[in-house]
Protein backbone atom coordinates (compact mmCIF):
# COMPACT_ATOMS: atom_id res chain seq x y z
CA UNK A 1 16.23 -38.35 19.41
CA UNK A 2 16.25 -35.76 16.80
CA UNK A 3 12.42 -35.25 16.99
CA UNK A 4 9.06 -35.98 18.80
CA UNK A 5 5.97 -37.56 18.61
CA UNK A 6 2.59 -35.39 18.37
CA UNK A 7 -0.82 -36.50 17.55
CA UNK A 8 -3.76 -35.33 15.82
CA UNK A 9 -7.33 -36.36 13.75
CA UNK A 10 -5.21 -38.37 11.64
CA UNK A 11 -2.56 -40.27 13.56
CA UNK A 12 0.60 -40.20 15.52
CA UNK A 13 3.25 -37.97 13.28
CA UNK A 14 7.12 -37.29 13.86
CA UNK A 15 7.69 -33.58 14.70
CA UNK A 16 11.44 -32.41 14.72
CA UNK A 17 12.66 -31.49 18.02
CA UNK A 18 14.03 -28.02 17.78
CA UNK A 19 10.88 -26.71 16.32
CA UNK A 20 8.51 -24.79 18.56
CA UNK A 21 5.28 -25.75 15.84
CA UNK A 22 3.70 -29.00 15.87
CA UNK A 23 1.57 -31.64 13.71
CA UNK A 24 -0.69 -29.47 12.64
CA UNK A 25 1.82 -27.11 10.96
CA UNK A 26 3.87 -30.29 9.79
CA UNK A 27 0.72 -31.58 7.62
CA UNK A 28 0.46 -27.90 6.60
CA UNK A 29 3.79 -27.73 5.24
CA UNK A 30 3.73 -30.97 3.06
CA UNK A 31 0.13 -30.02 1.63
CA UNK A 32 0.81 -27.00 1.06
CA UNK A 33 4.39 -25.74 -1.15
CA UNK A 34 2.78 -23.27 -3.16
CA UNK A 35 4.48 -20.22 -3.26
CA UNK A 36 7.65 -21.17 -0.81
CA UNK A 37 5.98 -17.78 1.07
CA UNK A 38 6.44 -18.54 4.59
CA UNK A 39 3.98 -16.39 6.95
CA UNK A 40 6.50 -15.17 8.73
CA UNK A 41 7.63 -12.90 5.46
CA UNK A 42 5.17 -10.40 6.88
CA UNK A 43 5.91 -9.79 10.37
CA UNK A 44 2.81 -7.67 10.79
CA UNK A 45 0.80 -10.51 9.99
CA UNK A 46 2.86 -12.63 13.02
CA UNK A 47 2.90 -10.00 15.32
CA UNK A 48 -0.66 -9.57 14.73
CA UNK A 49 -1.57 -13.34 15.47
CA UNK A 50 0.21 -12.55 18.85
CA UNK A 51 -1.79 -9.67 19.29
CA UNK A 52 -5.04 -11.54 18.96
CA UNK A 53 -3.90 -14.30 20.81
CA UNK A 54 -3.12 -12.49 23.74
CA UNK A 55 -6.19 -10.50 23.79
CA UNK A 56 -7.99 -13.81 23.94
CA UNK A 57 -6.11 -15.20 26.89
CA UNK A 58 -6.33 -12.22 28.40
CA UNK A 59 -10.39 -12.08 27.99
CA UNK A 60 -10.33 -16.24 29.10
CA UNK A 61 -8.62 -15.05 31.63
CA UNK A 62 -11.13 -12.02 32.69
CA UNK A 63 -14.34 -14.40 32.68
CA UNK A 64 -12.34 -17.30 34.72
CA UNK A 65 -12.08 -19.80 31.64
CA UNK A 66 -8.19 -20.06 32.06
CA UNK A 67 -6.38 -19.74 35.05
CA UNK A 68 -3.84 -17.08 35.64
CA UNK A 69 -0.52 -20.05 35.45
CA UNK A 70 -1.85 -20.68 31.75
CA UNK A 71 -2.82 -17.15 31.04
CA UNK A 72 0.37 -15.39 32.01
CA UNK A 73 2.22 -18.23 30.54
CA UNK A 74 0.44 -17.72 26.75
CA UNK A 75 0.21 -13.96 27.53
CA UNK A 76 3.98 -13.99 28.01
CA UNK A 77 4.76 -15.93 24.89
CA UNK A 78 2.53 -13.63 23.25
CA UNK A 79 4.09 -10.61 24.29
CA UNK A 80 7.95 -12.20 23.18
CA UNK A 81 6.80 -12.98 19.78
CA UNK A 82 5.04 -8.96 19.32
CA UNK A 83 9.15 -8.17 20.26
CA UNK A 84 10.03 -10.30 17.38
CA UNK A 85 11.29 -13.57 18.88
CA UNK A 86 10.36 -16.71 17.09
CA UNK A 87 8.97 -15.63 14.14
CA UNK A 88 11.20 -17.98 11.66
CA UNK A 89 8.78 -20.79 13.46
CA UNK A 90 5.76 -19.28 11.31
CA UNK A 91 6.36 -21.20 8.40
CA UNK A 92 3.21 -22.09 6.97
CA UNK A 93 2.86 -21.13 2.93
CA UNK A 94 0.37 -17.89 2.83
CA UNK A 95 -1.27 -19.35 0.17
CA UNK A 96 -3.14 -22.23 1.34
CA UNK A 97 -6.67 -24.06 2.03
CA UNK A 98 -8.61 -24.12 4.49
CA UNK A 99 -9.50 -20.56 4.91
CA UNK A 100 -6.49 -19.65 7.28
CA UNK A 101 -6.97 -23.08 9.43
CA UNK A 102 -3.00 -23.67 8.53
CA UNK A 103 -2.11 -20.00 9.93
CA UNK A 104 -3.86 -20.41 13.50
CA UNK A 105 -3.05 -23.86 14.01
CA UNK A 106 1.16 -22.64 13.36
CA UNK A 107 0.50 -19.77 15.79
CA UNK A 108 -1.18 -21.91 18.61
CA UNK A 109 1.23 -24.79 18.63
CA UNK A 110 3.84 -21.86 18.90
CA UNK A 111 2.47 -20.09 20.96
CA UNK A 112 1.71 -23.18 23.37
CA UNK A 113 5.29 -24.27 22.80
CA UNK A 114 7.11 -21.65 24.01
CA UNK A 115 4.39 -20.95 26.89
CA UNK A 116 5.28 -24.51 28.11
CA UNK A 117 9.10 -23.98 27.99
CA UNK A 118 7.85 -20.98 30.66
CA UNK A 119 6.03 -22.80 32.91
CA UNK A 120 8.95 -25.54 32.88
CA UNK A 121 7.65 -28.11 30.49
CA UNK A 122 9.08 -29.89 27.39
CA UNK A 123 7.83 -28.79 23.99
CA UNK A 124 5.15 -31.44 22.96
CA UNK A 125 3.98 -32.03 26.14
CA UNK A 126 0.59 -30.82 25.96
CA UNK A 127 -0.58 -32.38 29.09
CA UNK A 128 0.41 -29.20 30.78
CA UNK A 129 -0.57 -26.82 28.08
CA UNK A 130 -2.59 -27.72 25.04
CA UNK A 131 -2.12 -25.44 21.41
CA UNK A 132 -6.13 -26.00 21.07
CA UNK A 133 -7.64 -26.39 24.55
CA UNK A 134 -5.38 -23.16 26.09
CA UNK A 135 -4.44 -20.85 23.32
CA UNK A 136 -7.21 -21.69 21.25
CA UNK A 137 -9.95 -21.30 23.58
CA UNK A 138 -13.44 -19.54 23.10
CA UNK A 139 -11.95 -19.29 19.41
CA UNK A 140 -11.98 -20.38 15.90
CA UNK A 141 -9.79 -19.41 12.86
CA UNK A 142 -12.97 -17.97 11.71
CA UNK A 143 -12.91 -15.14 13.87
CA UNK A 144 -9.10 -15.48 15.21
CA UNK A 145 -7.99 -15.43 11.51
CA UNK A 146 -9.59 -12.44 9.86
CA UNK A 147 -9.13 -10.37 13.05
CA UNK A 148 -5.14 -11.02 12.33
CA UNK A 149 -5.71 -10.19 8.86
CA UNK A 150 -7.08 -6.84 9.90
CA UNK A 151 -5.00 -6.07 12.59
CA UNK A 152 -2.10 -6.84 10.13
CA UNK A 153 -3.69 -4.54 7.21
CA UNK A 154 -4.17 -1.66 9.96
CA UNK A 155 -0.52 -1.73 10.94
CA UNK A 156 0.79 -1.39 7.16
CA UNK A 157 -1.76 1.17 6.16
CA UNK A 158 -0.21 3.48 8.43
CA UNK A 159 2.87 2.61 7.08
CA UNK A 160 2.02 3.27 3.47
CA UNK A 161 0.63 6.23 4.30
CA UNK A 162 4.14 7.58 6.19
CA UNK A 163 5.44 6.16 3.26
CA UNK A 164 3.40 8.65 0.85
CA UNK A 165 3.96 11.42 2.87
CA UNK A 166 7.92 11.13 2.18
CA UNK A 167 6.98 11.26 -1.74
CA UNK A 168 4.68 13.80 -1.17
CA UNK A 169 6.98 16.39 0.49
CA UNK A 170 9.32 15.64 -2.00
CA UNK A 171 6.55 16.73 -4.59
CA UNK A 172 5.80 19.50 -2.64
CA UNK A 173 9.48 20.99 -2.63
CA UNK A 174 10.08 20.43 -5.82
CA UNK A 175 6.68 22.39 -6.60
CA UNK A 176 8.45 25.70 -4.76
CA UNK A 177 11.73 24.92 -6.37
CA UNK A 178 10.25 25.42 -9.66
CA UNK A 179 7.47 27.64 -9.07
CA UNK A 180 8.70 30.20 -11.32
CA UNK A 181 9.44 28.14 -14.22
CA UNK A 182 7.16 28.94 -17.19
CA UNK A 183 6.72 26.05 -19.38
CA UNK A 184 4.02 24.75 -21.85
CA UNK A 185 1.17 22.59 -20.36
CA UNK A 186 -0.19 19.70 -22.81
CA UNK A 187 -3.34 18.06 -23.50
CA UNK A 188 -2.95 14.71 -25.79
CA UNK A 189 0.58 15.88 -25.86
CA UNK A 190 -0.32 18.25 -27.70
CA UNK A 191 0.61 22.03 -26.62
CA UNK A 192 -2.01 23.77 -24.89
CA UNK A 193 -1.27 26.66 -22.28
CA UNK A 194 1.36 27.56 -19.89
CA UNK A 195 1.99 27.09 -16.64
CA UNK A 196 4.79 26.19 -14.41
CA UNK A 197 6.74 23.62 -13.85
CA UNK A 198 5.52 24.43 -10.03
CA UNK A 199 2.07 23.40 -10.84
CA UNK A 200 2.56 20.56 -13.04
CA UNK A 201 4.84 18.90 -9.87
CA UNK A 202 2.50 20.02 -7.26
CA UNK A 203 -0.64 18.25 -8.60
CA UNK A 204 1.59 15.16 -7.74
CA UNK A 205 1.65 16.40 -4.09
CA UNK A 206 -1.89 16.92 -3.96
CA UNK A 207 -2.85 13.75 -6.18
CA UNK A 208 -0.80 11.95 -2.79
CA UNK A 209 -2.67 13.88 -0.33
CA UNK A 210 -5.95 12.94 -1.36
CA UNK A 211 -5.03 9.18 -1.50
CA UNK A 212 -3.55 9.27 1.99
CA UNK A 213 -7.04 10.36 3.05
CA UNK A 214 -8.87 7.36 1.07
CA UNK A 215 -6.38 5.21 2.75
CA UNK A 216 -7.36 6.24 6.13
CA UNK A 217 -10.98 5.99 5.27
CA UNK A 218 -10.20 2.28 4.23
CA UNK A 219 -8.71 2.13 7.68
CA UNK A 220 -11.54 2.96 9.59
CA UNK A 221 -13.73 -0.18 7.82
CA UNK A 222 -10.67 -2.47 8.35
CA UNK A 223 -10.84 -1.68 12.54
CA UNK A 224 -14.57 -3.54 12.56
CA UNK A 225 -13.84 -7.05 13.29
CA UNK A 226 -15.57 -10.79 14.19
CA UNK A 227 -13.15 -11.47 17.35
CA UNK A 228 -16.11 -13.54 18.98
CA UNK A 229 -17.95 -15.14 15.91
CA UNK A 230 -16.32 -18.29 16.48
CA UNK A 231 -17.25 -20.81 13.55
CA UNK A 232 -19.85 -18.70 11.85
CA UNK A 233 -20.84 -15.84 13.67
CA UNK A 234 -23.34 -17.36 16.31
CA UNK A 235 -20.27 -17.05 18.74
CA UNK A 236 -20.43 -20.77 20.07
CA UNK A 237 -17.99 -21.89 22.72
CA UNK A 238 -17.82 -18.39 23.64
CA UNK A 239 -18.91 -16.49 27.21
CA UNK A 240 -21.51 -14.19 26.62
CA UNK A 241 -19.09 -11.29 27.58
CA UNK A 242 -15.82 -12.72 25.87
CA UNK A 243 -16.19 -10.56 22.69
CA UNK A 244 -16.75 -7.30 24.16
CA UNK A 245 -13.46 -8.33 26.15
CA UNK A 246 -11.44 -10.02 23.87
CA UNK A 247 -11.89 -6.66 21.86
CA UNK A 248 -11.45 -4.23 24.51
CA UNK A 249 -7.96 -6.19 25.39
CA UNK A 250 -7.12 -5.73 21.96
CA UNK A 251 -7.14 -2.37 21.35
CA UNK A 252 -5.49 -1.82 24.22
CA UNK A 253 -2.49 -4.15 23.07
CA UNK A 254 -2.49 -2.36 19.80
CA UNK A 255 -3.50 1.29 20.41
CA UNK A 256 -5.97 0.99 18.00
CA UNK A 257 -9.69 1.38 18.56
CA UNK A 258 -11.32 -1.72 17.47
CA UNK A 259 -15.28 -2.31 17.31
CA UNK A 260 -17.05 -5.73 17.25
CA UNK A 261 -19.36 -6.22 14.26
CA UNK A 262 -23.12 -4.85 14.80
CA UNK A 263 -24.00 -8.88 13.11
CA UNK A 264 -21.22 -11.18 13.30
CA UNK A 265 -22.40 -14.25 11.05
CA UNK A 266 -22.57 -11.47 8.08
CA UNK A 267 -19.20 -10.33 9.45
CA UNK A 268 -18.01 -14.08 9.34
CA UNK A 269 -18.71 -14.29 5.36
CA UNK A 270 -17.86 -10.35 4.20
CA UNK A 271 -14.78 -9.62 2.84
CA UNK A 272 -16.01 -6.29 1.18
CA UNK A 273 -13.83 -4.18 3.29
CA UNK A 274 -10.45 -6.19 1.83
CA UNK A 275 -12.76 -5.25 -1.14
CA UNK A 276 -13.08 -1.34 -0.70
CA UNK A 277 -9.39 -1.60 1.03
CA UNK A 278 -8.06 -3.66 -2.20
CA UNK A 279 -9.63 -0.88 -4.40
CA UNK A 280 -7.57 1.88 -2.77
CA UNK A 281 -5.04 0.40 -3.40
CA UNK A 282 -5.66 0.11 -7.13
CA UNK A 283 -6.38 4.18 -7.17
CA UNK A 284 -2.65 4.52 -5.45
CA UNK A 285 -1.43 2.63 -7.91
CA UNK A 286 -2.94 3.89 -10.89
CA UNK A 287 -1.52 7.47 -10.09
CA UNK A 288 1.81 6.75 -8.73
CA UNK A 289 1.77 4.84 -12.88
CA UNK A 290 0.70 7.94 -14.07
CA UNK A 291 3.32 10.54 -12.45
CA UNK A 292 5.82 7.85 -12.98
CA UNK A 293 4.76 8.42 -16.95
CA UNK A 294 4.82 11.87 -16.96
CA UNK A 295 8.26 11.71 -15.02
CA UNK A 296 10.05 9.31 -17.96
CA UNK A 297 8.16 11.61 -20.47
CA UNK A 298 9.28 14.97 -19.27
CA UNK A 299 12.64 13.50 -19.06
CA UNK A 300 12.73 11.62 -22.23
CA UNK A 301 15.59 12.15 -24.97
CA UNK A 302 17.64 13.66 -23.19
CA UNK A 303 18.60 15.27 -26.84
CA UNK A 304 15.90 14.35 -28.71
CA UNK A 305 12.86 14.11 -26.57
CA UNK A 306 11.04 16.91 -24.26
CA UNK A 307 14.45 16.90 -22.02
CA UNK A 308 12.58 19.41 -19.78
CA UNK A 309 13.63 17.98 -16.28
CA UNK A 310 16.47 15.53 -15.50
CA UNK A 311 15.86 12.54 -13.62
CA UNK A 312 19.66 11.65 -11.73
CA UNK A 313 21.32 9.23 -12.95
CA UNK A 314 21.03 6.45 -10.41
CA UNK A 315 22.76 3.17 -12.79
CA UNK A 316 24.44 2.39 -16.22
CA UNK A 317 21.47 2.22 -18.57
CA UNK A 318 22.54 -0.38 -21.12
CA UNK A 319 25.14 -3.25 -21.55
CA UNK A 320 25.38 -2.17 -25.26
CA UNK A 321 25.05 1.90 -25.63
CA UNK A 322 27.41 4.05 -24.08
CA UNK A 323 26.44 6.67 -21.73
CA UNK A 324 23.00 5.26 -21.60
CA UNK A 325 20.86 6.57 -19.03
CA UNK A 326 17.54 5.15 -18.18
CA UNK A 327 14.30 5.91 -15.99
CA UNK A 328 15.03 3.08 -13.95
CA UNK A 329 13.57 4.51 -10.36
CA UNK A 330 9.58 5.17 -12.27
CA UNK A 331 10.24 2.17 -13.95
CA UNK A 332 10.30 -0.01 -11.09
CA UNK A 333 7.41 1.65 -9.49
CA UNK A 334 5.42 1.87 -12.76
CA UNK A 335 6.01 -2.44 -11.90
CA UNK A 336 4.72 -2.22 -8.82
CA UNK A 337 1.51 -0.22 -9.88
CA UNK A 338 0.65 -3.26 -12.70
CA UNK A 339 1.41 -5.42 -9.46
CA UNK A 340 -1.08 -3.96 -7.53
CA UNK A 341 -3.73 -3.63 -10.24
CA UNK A 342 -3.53 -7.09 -10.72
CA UNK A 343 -4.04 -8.42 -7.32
CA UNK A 344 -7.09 -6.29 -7.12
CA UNK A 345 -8.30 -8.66 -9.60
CA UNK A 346 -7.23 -11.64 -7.44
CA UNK A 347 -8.85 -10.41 -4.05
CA UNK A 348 -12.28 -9.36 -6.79
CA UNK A 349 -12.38 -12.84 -7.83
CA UNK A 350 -11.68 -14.30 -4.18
CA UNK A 351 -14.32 -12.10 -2.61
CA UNK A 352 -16.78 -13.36 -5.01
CA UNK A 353 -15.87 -17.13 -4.31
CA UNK A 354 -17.12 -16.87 -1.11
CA UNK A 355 -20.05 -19.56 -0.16
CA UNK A 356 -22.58 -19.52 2.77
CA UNK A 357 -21.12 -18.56 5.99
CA UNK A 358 -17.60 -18.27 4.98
CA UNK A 359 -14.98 -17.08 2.56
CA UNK A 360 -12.39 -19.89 2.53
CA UNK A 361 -10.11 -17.89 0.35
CA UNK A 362 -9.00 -15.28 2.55
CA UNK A 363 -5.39 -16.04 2.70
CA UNK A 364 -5.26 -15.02 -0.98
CA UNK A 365 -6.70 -11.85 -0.22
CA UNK A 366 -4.59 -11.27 2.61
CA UNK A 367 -1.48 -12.30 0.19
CA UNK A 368 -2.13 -10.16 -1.93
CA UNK A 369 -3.42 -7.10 0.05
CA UNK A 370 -0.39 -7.32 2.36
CA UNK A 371 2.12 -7.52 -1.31
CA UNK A 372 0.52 -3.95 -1.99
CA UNK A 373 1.03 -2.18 0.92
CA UNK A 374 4.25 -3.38 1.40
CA UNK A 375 5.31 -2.36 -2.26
CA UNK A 376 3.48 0.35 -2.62
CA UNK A 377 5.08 1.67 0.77
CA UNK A 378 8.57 0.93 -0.69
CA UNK A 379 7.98 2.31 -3.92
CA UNK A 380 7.11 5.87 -2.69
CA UNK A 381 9.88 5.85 -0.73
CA UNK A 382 11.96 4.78 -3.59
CA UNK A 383 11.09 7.52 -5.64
CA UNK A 384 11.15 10.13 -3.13
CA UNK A 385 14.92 9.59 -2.28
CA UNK A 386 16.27 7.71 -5.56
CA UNK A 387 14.51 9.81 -8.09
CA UNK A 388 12.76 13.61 -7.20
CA UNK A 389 14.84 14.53 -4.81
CA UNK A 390 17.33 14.94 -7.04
CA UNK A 391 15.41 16.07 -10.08
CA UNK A 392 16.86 19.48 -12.05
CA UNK A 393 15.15 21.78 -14.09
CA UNK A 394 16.39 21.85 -18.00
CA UNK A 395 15.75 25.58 -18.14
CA UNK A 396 16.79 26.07 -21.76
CA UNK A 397 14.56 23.23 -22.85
CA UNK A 398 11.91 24.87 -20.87
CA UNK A 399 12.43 28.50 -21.99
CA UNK A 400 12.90 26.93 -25.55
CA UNK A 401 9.33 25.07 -25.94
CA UNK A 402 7.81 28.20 -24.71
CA UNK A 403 9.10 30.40 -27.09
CA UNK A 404 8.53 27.94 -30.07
CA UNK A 405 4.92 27.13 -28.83
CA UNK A 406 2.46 28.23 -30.76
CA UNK A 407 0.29 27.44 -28.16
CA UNK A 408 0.84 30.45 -26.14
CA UNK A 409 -1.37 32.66 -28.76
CA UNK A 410 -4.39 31.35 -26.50
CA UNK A 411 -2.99 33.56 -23.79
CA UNK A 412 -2.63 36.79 -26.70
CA UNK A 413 -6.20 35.99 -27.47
CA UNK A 414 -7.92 38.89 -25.23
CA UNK A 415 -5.64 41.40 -26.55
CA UNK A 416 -5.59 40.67 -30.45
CA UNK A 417 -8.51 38.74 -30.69
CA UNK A 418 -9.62 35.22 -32.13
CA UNK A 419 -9.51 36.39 -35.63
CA UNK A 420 -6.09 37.57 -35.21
CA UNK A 421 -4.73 34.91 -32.79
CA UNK A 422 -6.20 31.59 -35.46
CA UNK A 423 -4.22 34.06 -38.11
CA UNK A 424 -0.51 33.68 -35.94
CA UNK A 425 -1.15 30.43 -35.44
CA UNK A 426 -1.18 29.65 -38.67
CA UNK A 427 1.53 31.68 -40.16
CA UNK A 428 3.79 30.72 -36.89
CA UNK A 429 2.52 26.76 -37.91
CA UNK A 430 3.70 27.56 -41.75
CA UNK A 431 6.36 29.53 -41.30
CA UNK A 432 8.34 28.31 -37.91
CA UNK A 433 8.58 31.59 -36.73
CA UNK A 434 7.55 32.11 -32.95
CA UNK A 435 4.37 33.63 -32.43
CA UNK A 436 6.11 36.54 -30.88
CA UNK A 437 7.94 37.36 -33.47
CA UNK A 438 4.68 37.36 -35.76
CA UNK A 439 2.99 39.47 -33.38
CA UNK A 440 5.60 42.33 -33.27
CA UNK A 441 6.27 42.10 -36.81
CA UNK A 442 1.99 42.78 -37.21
CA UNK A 443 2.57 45.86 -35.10
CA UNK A 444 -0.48 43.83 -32.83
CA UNK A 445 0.96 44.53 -29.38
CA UNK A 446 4.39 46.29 -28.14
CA UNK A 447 7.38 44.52 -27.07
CA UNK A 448 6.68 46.22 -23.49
CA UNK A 449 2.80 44.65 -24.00
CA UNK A 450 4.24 41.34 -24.59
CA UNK A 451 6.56 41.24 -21.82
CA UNK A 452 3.99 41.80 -19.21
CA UNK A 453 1.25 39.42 -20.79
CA UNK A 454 3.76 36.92 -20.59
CA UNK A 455 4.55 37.38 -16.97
CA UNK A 456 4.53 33.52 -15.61
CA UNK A 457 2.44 35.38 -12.91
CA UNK A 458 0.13 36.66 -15.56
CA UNK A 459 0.27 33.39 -17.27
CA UNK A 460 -0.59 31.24 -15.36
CA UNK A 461 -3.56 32.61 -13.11
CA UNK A 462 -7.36 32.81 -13.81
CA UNK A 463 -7.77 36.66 -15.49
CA UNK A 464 -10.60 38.29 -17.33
CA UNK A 465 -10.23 40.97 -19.52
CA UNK A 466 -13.13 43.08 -20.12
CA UNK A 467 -13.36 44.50 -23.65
């Protein structure tokens, strides 16, 4: 026989043989073939399932609800699939109704599964071990579900933030590299002042820095959970003592301090920390977009635009122009950023949907969160190794614009005075002529004068002049 027989609310159904999920998971994959996004495309999200699931049987366990033949058995299945063995058997589409139902009821039969091939059984025969009476109990995907979903989240925010820390290094030595790079500094493109290419690529470091620290703020709400709500946050079914133990177990299994929510039934129905999480998110995004715009502007031409840095050349740029060269590495990652922006919009509107005691659209949240910080996390890293790493300074571009700027009269200002300065400006604006040149010609400051107002040192460094 090539499969089995399993039963459930709605009748007897055919389950193939070689599969370690049952008819619960079967329903769930003919009702729902939505994005042909199997769960099991985010192994965080599996190996957190595991996680929870174990910290339950452990806590059953604890208060005498499961006896230690079950409890190893479903402990030691846990433990295999946190190792990374049968995840291609969590299969369920992560988009899906039901507000996770599909999710839990694909890691319990799997779970159960392999736990009976442990203790000796047959897969199916849930006489021995049951996916719902065993690896289920004292929960409900209301609790079991979002607690995944969390633990999940937790595990890939540290990720992105390793992640940012690789692009933000690379920021950072790229910042000394050219720290002695005088350049002009623009406002509405426009030229305004100088400074140096130093500062301009070490706001990038810094703009990083302070988003790692958002991130790990957003951590801290994601580590309160509702492991112990049950249904709806009266914690029905449950031991008095379960939650405080199902909890403890798991951060223990995760090394990651976990705390039960101070009211569970509100707990049950919030999402507003996949809110505040999913808004992060958007802020990453946003200024990865921008740095990515300022790299492809800086580097634009290479002839005829600014030309003042050169991004390396990673790929052919076109199928029709020769020697075409294109931005492709903060292109991709500008992608990713209108990505991300969007499915803040999706987890807004989900959030919002939410009615009474639950939020049945979680798994769209948790699609969409989980697509962030996976892409986000591979973008930085993209652009760290692929792209400013390898970024040169155009120094004759650079030293070019500066001369030619007739911007840099605001820093001759103190010494020749506004009168004079507005009066450079415009000759050097009608005439093309630098504004040093001007200057000299004027007899308004020496060539020796010049040269040491125009340190970048001097440049580029708060300094009062008093008159």
């Amino acid at each position: 026989m090539n499969h089995r027989i399993e039963h459930d609310l709605l009748g007897d159904r055919e389950v193939p043989t070689n599969v370690y999920y049952g008819v619960h998971t079967t329903r769930a994959l003919e009702n729902f073939p939505i994005s042909n996004i199997p769960i099991s495309t985010y192994p965080s999200m599996v190996k957190a399932l595991a996680c929870v699931k174990q910290a339950c049987a452990q806590a059953n366990r604890e208060l005498d609800l499961l006896d230690e033949e079950h409890a190893n058995a479903i402990i030691k299945a846990c433990e295999e699939i946190r190792a990374g063995s049968l995840h291609d058997q969590f299969v369920v589409d992560v988009i899906q109704g039901g507000a996770g139902t599909s999710t839990n009821m694909n890691a319990n039969e799997v779970i159960a599964n392999r736990a009976l091939e442990i203790l000796g059984h047959g897969r199916g025969d849930y006489n021995f071990l049951h996916p719902l009476e065993h690896v289920n109990l004292s929960q409900s995907t209301n609790d079991v579900y979002p607690t995944a979903v969390k633990v999940a989240l937790r595990f890939l925010i540290d990720d992105l933030i390793a992640g940012m820390e690789v692009l933000r290094l690379a920021f950072a030595a790229k910042a000394e590299e050219f720290k002695d790079l005088l350049k002009m500094g623009r406002t509405q493109l426009q030229d305004a002042v100088p400074m140096t290419l130093g500062q301009e690529f070490s706001t990038y470091a810094v703009m990083l820095e302070e988003d790692q620290q958002r991130l790990r703020e957003g951590a801290l709400l994601i580590q309160e959970m509702n492991l112990g709500a049950t249904a709806i946050g009266t914690g029905i079914n449950a031991h008095p003592d379960y939650a405080s133990l199902a909890r403890k177990h798991l951060s223990e299994i995760t090394g990651i301090e976990y705390i039960t929510a101070g009211n569970l039934v509100e707990a049950t129905q919030d999402v507003g920390s996949f809110v505040q999480l999913s808004g992060v998110l958007k802020r990453v995004a946003v200024k990865l977009s921008k740095i990515c715009n300022d790299l492809r502007l800086l580097s634009s031409g290479p002839r005829t635009g600014f030309g003042e840095i050169n991004l390396p050349a990673v790929q052919a740029g076109s199928s029709i122009m020769p020697g075409k060269v294109n931005p492709v590495i903060p292109e991709v990652v500008n992608q990713i950023a209108f990505l991300v922006i969007g499915n803040d919009v999706t987890v807004s509107f989900a959030a919002e949907g939410g009615q009474l005691q639950l939020n049945a659209f979680e798994p769209i949240i948790a699609h969409s969160l989980f697509d962030g910080l996976i892409y986000l996390r591979n973008g930085c890293i993209t652009l760290a190794e692929r792209c400013v790493k390898g970024i040169t300074a155009n120094h004759e571009r650079l030293n070019e614009h500066m001369t030619r700027s007739v911007g840099i009269v605001t820093a001759l200002n103190p010494f020749i005075g506004y009168e004079n300065a507005s009066s450079v400006a415009k000759e050097a604006y009608s005439t093309n002529k630098s504004v040093t040149e001007i200057v000299l010609e004027r007899g308004l400051l020496t060539k020796a004068e010049l040269e040491e107002i125009l340190k970048p040192e001097v440049l580029t460094k708060p300094r009062w002049i008093k008159k």
